[in-house]
C-alpha atoms as a PDB file:
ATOM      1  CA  UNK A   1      23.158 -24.952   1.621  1.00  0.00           C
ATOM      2  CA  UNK A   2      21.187 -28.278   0.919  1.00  0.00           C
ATOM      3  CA  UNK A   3      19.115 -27.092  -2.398  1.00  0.00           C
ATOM      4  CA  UNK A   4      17.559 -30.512  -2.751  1.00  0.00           C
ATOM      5  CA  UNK A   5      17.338 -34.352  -0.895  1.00  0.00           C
ATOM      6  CA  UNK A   6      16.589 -37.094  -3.799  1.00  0.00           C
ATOM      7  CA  UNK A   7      16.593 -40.692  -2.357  1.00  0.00           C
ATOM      8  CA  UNK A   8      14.171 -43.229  -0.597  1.00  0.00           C
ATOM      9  CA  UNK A   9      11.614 -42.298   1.858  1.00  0.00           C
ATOM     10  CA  UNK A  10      12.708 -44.336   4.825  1.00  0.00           C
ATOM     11  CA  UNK A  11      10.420 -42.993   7.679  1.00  0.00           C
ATOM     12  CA  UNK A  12       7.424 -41.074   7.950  1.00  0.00           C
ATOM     13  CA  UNK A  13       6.089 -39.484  10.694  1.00  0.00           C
ATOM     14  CA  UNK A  14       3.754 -36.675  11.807  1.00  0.00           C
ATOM     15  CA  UNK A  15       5.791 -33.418  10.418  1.00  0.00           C
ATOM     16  CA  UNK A  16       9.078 -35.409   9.530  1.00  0.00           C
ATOM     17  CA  UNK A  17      10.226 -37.342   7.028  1.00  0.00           C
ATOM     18  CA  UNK A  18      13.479 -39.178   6.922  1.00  0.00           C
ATOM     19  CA  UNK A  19      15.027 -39.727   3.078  1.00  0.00           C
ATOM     20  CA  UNK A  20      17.354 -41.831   2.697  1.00  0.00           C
ATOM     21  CA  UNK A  21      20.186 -40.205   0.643  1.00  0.00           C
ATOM     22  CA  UNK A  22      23.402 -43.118  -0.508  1.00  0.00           C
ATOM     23  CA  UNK A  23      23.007 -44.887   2.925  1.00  0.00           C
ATOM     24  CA  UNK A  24      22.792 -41.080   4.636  1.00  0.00           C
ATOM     25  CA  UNK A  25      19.612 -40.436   6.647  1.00  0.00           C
ATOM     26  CA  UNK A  26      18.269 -36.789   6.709  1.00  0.00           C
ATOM     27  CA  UNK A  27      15.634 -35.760   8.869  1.00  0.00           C
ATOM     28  CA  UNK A  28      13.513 -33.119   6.795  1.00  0.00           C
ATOM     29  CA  UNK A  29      10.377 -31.210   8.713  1.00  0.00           C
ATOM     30  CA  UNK A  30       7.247 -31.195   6.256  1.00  0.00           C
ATOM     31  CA  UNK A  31       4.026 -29.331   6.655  1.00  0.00           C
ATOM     32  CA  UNK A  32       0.911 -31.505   6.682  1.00  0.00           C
ATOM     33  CA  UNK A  33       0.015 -30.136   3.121  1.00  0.00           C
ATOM     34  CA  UNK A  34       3.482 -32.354   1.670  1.00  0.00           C
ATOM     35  CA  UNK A  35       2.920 -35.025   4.183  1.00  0.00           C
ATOM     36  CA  UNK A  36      -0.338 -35.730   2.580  1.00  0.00           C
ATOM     37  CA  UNK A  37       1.255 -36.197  -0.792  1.00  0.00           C
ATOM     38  CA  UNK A  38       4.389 -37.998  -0.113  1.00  0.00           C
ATOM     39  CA  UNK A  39       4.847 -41.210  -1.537  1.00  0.00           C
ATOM     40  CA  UNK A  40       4.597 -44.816   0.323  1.00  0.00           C
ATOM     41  CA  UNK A  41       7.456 -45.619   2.624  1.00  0.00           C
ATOM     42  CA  UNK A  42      10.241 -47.334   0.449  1.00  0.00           C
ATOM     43  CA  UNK A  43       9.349 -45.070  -2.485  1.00  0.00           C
ATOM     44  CA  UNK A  44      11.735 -42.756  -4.587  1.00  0.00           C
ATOM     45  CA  UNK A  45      11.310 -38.945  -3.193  1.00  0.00           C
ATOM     46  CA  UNK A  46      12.797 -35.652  -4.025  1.00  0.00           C
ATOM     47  CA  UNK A  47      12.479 -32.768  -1.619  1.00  0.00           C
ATOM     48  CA  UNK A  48      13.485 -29.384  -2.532  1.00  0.00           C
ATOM     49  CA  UNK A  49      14.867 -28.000   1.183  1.00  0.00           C
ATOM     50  CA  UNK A  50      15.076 -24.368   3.347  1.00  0.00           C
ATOM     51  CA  UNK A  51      18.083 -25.211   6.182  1.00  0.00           C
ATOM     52  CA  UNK A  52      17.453 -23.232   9.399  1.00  0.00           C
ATOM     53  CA  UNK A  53      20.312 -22.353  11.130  1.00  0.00           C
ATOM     54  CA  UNK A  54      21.019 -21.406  14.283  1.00  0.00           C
ATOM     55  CA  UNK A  55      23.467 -21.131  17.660  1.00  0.00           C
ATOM     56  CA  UNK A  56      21.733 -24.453  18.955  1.00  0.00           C
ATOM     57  CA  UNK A  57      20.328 -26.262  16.036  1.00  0.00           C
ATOM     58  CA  UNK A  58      20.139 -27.267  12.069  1.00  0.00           C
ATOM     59  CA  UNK A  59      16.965 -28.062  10.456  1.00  0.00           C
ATOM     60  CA  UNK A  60      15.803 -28.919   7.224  1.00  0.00           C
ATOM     61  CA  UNK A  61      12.189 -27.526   5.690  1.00  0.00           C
ATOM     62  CA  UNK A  62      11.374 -30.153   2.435  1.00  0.00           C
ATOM     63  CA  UNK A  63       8.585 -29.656  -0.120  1.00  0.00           C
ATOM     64  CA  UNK A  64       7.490 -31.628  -2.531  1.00  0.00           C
ATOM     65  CA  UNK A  65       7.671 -28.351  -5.249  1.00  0.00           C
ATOM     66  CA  UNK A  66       9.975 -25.145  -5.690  1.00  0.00           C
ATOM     67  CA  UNK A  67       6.579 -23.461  -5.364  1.00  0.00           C
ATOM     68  CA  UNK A  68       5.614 -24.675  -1.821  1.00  0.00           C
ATOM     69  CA  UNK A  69       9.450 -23.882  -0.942  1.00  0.00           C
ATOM     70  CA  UNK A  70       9.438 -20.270  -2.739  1.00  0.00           C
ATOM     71  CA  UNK A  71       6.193 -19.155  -0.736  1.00  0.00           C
ATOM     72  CA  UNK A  72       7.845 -20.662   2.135  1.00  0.00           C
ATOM     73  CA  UNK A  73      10.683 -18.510   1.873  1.00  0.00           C
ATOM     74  CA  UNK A  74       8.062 -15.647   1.259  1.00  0.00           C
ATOM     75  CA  UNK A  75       6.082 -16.445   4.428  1.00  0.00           C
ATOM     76  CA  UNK A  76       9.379 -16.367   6.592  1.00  0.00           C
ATOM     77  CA  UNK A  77      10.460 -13.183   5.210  1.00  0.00           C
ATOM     78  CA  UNK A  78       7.499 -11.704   7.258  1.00  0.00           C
ATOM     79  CA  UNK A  79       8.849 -10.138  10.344  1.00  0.00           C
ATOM     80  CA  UNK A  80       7.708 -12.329  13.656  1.00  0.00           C
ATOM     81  CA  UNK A  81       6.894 -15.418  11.235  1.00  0.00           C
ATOM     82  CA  UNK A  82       9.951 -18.445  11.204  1.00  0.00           C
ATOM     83  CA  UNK A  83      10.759 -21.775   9.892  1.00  0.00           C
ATOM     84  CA  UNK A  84       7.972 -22.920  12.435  1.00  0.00           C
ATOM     85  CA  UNK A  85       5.261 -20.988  11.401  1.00  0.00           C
ATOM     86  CA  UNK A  86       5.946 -21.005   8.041  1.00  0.00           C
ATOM     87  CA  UNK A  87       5.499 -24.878   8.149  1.00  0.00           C
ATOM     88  CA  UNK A  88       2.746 -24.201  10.217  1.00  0.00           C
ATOM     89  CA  UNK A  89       0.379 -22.245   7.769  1.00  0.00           C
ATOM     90  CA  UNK A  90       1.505 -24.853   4.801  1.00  0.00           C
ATOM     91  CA  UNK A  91       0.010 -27.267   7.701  1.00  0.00           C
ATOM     92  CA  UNK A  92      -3.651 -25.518   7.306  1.00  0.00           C
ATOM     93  CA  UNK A  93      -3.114 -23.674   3.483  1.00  0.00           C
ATOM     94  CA  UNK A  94      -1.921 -24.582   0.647  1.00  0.00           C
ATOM     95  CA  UNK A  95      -0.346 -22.042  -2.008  1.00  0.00           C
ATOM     96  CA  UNK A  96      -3.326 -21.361  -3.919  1.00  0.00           C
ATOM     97  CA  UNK A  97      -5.739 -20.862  -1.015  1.00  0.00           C
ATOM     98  CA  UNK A  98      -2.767 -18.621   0.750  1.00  0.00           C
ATOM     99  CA  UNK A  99      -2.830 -16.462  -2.534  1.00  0.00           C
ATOM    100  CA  UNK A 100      -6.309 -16.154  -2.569  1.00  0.00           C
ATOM    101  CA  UNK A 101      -6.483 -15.069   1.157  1.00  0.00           C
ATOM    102  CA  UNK A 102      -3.325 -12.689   0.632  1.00  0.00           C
ATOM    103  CA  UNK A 103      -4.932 -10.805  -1.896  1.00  0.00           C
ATOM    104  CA  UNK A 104      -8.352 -10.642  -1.250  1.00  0.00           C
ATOM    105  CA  UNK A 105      -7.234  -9.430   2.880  1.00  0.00           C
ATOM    106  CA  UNK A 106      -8.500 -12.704   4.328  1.00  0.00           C
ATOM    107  CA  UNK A 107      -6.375 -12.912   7.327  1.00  0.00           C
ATOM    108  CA  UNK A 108      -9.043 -14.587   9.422  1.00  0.00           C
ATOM    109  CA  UNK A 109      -8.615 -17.667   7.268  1.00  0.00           C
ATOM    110  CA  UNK A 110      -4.525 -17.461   7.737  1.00  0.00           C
ATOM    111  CA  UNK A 111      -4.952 -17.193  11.401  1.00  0.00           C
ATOM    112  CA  UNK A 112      -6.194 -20.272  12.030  1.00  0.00           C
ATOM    113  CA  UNK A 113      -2.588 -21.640  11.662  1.00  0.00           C
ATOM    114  CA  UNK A 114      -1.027 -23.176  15.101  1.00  0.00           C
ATOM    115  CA  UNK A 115       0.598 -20.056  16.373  1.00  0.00           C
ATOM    116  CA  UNK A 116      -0.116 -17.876  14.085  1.00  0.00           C
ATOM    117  CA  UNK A 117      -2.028 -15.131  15.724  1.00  0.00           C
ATOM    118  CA  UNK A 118      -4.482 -11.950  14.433  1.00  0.00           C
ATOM    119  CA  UNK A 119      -2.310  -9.349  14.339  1.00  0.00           C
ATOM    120  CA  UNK A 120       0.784 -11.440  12.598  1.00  0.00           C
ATOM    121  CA  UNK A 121      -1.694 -12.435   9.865  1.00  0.00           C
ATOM    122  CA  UNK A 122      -2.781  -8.987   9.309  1.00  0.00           C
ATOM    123  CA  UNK A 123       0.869  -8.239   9.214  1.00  0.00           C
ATOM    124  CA  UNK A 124       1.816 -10.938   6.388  1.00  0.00           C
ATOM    125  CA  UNK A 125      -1.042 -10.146   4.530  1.00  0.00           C
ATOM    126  CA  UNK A 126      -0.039  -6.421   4.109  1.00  0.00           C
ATOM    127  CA  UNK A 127       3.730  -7.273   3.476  1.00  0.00           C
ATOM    128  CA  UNK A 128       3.052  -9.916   1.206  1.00  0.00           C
ATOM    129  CA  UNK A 129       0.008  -8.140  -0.960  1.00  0.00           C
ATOM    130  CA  UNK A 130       2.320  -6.167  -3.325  1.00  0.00           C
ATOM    131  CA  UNK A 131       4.688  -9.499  -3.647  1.00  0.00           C
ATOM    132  CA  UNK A 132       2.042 -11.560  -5.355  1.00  0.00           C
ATOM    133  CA  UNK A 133       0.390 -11.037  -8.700  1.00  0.00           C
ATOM    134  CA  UNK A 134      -3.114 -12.081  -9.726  1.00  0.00           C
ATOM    135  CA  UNK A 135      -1.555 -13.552 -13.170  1.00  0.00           C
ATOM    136  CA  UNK A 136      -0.376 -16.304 -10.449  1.00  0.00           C
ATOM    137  CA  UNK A 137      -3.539 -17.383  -9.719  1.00  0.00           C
ATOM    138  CA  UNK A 138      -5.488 -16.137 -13.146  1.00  0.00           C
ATOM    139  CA  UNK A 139      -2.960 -18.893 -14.471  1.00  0.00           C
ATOM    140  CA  UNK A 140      -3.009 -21.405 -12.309  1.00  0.00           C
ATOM    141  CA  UNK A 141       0.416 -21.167 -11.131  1.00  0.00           C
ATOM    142  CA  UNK A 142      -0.295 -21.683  -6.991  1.00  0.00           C
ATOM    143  CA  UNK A 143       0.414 -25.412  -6.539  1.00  0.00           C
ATOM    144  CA  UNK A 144      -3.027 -25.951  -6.468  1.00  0.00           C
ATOM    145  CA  UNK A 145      -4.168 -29.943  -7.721  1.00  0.00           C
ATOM    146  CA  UNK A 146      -4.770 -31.037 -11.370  1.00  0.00           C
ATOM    147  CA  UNK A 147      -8.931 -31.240 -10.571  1.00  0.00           C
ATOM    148  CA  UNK A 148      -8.605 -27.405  -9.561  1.00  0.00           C
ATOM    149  CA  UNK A 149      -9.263 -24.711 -12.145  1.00  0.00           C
ATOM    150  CA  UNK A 150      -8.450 -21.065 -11.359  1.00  0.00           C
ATOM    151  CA  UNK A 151     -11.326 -18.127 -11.475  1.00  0.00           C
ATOM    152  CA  UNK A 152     -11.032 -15.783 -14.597  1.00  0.00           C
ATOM    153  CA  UNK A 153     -12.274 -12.011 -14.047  1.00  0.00           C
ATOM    154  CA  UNK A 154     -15.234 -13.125 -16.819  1.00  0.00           C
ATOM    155  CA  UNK A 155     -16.157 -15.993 -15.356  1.00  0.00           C
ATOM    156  CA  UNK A 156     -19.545 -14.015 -14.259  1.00  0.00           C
ATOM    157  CA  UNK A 157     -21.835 -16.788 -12.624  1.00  0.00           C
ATOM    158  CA  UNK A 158     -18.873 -18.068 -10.290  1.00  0.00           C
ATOM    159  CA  UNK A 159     -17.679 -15.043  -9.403  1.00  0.00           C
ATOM    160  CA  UNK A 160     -21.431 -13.792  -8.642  1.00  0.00           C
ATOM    161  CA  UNK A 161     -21.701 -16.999  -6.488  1.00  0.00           C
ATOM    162  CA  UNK A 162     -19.191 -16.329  -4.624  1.00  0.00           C
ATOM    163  CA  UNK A 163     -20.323 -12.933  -3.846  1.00  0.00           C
ATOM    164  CA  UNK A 164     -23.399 -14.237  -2.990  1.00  0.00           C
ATOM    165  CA  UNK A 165     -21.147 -17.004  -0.345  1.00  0.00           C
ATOM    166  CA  UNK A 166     -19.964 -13.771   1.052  1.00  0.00           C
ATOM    167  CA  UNK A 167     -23.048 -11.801   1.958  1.00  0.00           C
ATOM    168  CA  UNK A 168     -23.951 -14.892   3.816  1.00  0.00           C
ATOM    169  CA  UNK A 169     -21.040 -14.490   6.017  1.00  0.00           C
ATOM    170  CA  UNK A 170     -18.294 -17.155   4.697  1.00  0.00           C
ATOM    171  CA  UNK A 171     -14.652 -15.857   3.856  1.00  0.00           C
ATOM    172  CA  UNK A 172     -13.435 -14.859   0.617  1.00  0.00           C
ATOM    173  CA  UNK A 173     -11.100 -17.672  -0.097  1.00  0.00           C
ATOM    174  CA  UNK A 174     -13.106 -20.954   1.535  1.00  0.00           C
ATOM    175  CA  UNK A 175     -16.097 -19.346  -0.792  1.00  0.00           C
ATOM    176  CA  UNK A 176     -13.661 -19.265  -4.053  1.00  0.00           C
ATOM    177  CA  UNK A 177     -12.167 -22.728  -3.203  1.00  0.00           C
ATOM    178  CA  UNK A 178     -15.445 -23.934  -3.148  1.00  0.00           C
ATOM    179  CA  UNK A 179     -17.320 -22.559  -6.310  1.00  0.00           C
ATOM    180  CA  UNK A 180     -13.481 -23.641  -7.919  1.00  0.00           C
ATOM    181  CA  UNK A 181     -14.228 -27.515  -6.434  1.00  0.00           C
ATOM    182  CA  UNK A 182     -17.574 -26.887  -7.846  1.00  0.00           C
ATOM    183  CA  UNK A 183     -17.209 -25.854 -11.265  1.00  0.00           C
ATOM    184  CA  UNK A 184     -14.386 -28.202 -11.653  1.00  0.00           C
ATOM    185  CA  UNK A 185     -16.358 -31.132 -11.113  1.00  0.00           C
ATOM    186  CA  UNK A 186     -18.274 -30.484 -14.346  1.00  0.00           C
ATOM    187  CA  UNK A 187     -21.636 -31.399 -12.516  1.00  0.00           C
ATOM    188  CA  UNK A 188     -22.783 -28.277 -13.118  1.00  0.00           C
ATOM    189  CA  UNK A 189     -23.652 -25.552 -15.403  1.00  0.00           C
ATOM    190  CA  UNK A 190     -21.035 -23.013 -15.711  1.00  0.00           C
ATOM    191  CA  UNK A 191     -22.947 -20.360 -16.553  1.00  0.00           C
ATOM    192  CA  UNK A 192     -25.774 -21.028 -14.338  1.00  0.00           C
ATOM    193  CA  UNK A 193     -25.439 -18.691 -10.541  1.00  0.00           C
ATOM    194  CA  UNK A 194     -27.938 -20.619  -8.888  1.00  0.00           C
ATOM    195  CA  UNK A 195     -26.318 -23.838  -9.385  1.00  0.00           C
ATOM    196  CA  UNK A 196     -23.251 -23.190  -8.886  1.00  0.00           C
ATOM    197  CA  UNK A 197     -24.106 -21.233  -5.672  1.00  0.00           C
ATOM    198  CA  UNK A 198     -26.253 -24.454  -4.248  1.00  0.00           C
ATOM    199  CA  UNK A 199     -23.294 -26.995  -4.693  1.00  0.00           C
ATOM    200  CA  UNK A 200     -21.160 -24.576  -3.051  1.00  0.00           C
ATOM    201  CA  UNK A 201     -22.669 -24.297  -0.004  1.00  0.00           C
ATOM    202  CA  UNK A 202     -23.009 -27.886   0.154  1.00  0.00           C
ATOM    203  CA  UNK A 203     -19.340 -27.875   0.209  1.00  0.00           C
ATOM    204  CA  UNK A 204     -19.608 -25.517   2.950  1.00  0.00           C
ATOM    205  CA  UNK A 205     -21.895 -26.766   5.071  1.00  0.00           C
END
Protein backbone atom coordinates (compact mmCIF):
# COMPACT_ATOMS: atom_id res chain seq x y z
CA UNK A 1 0.00 0.00 0.00
CA UNK A 2 0.94 3.71 -0.91
CA UNK A 3 1.15 5.25 2.87
CA UNK A 4 2.16 8.62 1.52
CA UNK A 5 2.83 10.78 -2.11
CA UNK A 6 5.57 13.68 -1.35
CA UNK A 7 6.50 15.60 -4.58
CA UNK A 8 5.24 18.62 -6.76
CA UNK A 9 1.72 19.42 -7.36
CA UNK A 10 1.57 19.22 -11.11
CA UNK A 11 -2.25 19.48 -11.83
CA UNK A 12 -5.19 20.47 -10.07
CA UNK A 13 -8.49 19.89 -10.83
CA UNK A 14 -12.01 19.65 -9.35
CA UNK A 15 -11.58 16.39 -6.92
CA UNK A 16 -8.04 15.36 -8.34
CA UNK A 17 -4.83 16.25 -7.92
CA UNK A 18 -1.88 14.97 -9.83
CA UNK A 19 1.71 14.99 -7.68
CA UNK A 20 4.41 14.63 -9.29
CA UNK A 21 6.55 11.94 -7.54
CA UNK A 22 10.67 11.59 -9.29
CA UNK A 23 9.21 12.24 -12.83
CA UNK A 24 6.09 9.66 -11.79
CA UNK A 25 2.61 11.20 -12.05
CA UNK A 26 -0.08 9.93 -9.56
CA UNK A 27 -3.52 10.80 -9.85
CA UNK A 28 -4.85 11.20 -6.13
CA UNK A 29 -8.89 11.95 -5.57
CA UNK A 30 -9.25 14.83 -2.85
CA UNK A 31 -12.38 16.00 -1.16
CA UNK A 32 -13.16 19.69 -1.62
CA UNK A 33 -12.19 20.29 2.13
CA UNK A 34 -8.09 19.38 0.95
CA UNK A 35 -8.62 20.92 -2.39
CA UNK A 36 -9.23 24.15 -0.70
CA UNK A 37 -5.95 23.99 1.12
CA UNK A 38 -3.58 22.60 -1.32
CA UNK A 39 -0.79 24.57 -2.29
CA UNK A 40 -0.27 26.60 -5.77
CA UNK A 41 0.43 24.44 -8.77
CA UNK A 42 4.32 23.90 -8.92
CA UNK A 43 4.45 23.80 -5.11
CA UNK A 44 6.01 21.02 -2.80
CA UNK A 45 2.96 18.67 -1.46
CA UNK A 46 2.70 15.68 0.72
CA UNK A 47 -0.44 13.60 0.71
CA UNK A 48 -0.99 10.94 3.14
CA UNK A 49 -3.16 8.22 0.79
CA UNK A 50 -6.21 5.33 1.26
CA UNK A 51 -5.74 2.98 -2.20
CA UNK A 52 -9.11 1.51 -3.28
CA UNK A 53 -8.91 -1.56 -4.84
CA UNK A 54 -10.92 -3.37 -6.85
CA UNK A 55 -11.68 -6.12 -9.91
CA UNK A 56 -11.84 -3.03 -12.39
CA UNK A 57 -9.96 -0.21 -10.88
CA UNK A 58 -7.10 1.42 -8.43
CA UNK A 59 -7.61 4.66 -6.82
CA UNK A 60 -5.87 6.77 -4.57
CA UNK A 61 -7.80 8.95 -1.60
CA UNK A 62 -4.94 11.91 -0.48
CA UNK A 63 -5.28 14.26 2.51
CA UNK A 64 -3.45 16.84 3.45
CA UNK A 65 -3.32 15.26 7.41
CA UNK A 66 -3.29 11.63 9.02
CA UNK A 67 -6.38 13.06 10.71
CA UNK A 68 -8.54 13.76 7.58
CA UNK A 69 -7.18 10.20 6.33
CA UNK A 70 -7.91 8.35 9.85
CA UNK A 71 -11.66 9.66 9.89
CA UNK A 72 -11.68 8.72 6.37
CA UNK A 73 -10.91 5.31 7.07
CA UNK A 74 -13.55 5.63 9.96
CA UNK A 75 -16.30 6.92 7.64
CA UNK A 76 -15.70 3.92 5.15
CA UNK A 77 -15.81 1.43 7.80
CA UNK A 78 -19.60 2.29 7.94
CA UNK A 79 -21.49 -0.38 6.18
CA UNK A 80 -23.12 1.12 2.69
CA UNK A 81 -20.54 4.18 2.90
CA UNK A 82 -17.15 3.78 0.27
CA UNK A 83 -14.17 5.53 -0.94
CA UNK A 84 -16.84 7.78 -2.78
CA UNK A 85 -18.80 8.84 -0.10
CA UNK A 86 -16.30 9.07 2.23
CA UNK A 87 -14.67 11.79 -0.03
CA UNK A 88 -17.95 12.99 -0.44
CA UNK A 89 -18.85 14.09 3.23
CA UNK A 90 -15.01 15.51 3.60
CA UNK A 91 -16.48 17.50 0.38
CA UNK A 92 -19.32 19.25 2.73
CA UNK A 93 -17.56 18.54 6.57
CA UNK A 94 -14.63 18.83 7.84
CA UNK A 95 -13.33 16.64 10.92
CA UNK A 96 -14.28 18.88 13.59
CA UNK A 97 -17.78 19.74 12.36
CA UNK A 98 -18.23 15.73 11.55
CA UNK A 99 -17.33 15.15 15.33
CA UNK A 100 -19.55 17.58 16.49
CA UNK A 101 -22.51 16.22 14.38
CA UNK A 102 -21.50 12.48 15.33
CA UNK A 103 -21.85 13.07 18.80
CA UNK A 104 -24.38 15.40 19.35
CA UNK A 105 -26.88 12.90 16.65
CA UNK A 106 -26.88 15.57 13.95
CA UNK A 107 -27.36 13.45 10.98
CA UNK A 108 -29.40 16.04 9.13
CA UNK A 109 -26.25 18.10 8.80
CA UNK A 110 -24.19 14.80 7.45
CA UNK A 111 -26.85 14.15 4.96
CA UNK A 112 -26.43 16.86 2.99
CA UNK A 113 -23.34 15.09 1.47
CA UNK A 114 -23.76 14.12 -2.47
CA UNK A 115 -25.15 10.68 -2.02
CA UNK A 116 -25.27 10.36 1.20
CA UNK A 117 -28.82 9.73 2.13
CA UNK A 118 -31.10 9.87 5.67
CA UNK A 119 -31.06 6.64 6.70
CA UNK A 120 -27.07 6.00 5.92
CA UNK A 121 -26.36 9.08 8.06
CA UNK A 122 -28.41 7.87 10.84
CA UNK A 123 -26.54 4.68 10.35
CA UNK A 124 -22.86 6.27 10.62
CA UNK A 125 -23.83 8.33 13.28
CA UNK A 126 -24.85 5.35 15.54
CA UNK A 127 -21.77 3.19 14.47
CA UNK A 128 -19.43 5.84 14.80
CA UNK A 129 -20.81 7.49 18.33
CA UNK A 130 -18.96 5.05 20.65
CA UNK A 131 -15.66 5.41 18.26
CA UNK A 132 -15.14 9.06 19.04
CA UNK A 133 -14.33 10.70 22.33
CA UNK A 134 -15.27 14.21 23.44
CA UNK A 135 -11.45 14.71 24.74
CA UNK A 136 -11.03 14.94 20.72
CA UNK A 137 -12.84 17.83 20.39
CA UNK A 138 -12.52 19.27 24.26
CA UNK A 139 -8.78 19.37 22.92
CA UNK A 140 -8.88 20.50 19.80
CA UNK A 141 -7.67 17.52 18.12
CA UNK A 142 -10.40 17.47 14.88
CA UNK A 143 -8.36 19.16 12.12
CA UNK A 144 -10.20 22.07 12.69
CA UNK A 145 -8.09 25.68 11.57
CA UNK A 146 -5.63 27.62 13.83
CA UNK A 147 -8.52 30.69 14.25
CA UNK A 148 -10.90 27.84 15.69
CA UNK A 149 -11.06 27.22 19.42
CA UNK A 150 -12.90 24.17 20.78
CA UNK A 151 -16.05 24.53 23.41
CA UNK A 152 -15.13 23.53 27.08
CA UNK A 153 -18.12 22.00 29.26
CA UNK A 154 -17.62 25.52 31.50
CA UNK A 155 -17.63 27.68 28.94
CA UNK A 156 -21.34 28.75 30.22
CA UNK A 157 -22.32 31.84 27.96
CA UNK A 158 -21.34 29.90 24.62
CA UNK A 159 -22.70 26.93 25.43
CA UNK A 160 -26.06 28.80 26.63
CA UNK A 161 -25.93 30.53 23.17
CA UNK A 162 -25.92 27.82 21.47
CA UNK A 163 -28.80 26.39 23.22
CA UNK A 164 -30.51 29.32 22.64
CA UNK A 165 -29.40 28.77 18.38
CA UNK A 166 -31.19 25.57 18.93
CA UNK A 167 -34.60 26.46 20.27
CA UNK A 168 -34.73 28.66 17.27
CA UNK A 169 -34.55 25.74 15.05
CA UNK A 170 -30.73 25.62 13.70
CA UNK A 171 -28.68 22.26 14.11
CA UNK A 172 -26.45 21.43 16.82
CA UNK A 173 -23.18 21.59 15.04
CA UNK A 174 -23.73 24.78 12.40
CA UNK A 175 -24.90 26.53 15.93
CA UNK A 176 -21.46 25.37 17.77
CA UNK A 177 -19.34 26.21 14.66
CA UNK A 178 -20.73 29.42 14.80
CA UNK A 179 -20.59 30.66 18.52
CA UNK A 180 -16.75 28.80 18.03
CA UNK A 181 -16.15 31.45 14.81
CA UNK A 182 -17.60 33.88 17.16
CA UNK A 183 -15.79 33.71 20.26
CA UNK A 184 -12.67 33.14 18.38
CA UNK A 185 -12.70 36.33 16.76
CA UNK A 186 -12.18 38.07 20.11
CA UNK A 187 -14.86 40.77 19.11
CA UNK A 188 -16.76 39.81 21.74
CA UNK A 189 -17.25 39.27 25.33
CA UNK A 190 -16.78 35.79 26.36
CA UNK A 191 -18.75 35.76 29.10
CA UNK A 192 -21.47 37.82 27.81
CA UNK A 193 -24.81 35.28 26.24
CA UNK A 194 -26.35 38.00 24.53
CA UNK A 195 -23.44 38.89 22.54
CA UNK A 196 -22.24 36.07 21.71
CA UNK A 197 -25.73 34.79 20.69
CA UNK A 198 -26.27 38.10 18.28
CA UNK A 199 -22.93 37.56 16.29
CA UNK A 200 -23.89 34.09 15.91
CA UNK A 201 -26.83 34.38 14.19
CA UNK A 202 -25.31 36.84 12.03
CA UNK A 203 -23.15 34.06 10.98
CA UNK A 204 -26.20 32.20 10.40
CA UNK A 205 -28.25 34.23 8.68
Amino acid sequence: MIAFVNGILDEKRDLLAVIDVGGIGYNVNISAYTADRLPSKGEACKLYTYMSVREDAMNLYGFLTRDELDFFKLLISVSGIGPKGGQAILSVMTPDDLRFAILSGDSKAISKAPGVGKKTAERLVLELKDKISNDDILDGRAGGTDDTVALKTEDVPSNEAIEALVSLGYGLTESTKAVRTVVSSGNVNANDTESILKLALKELI
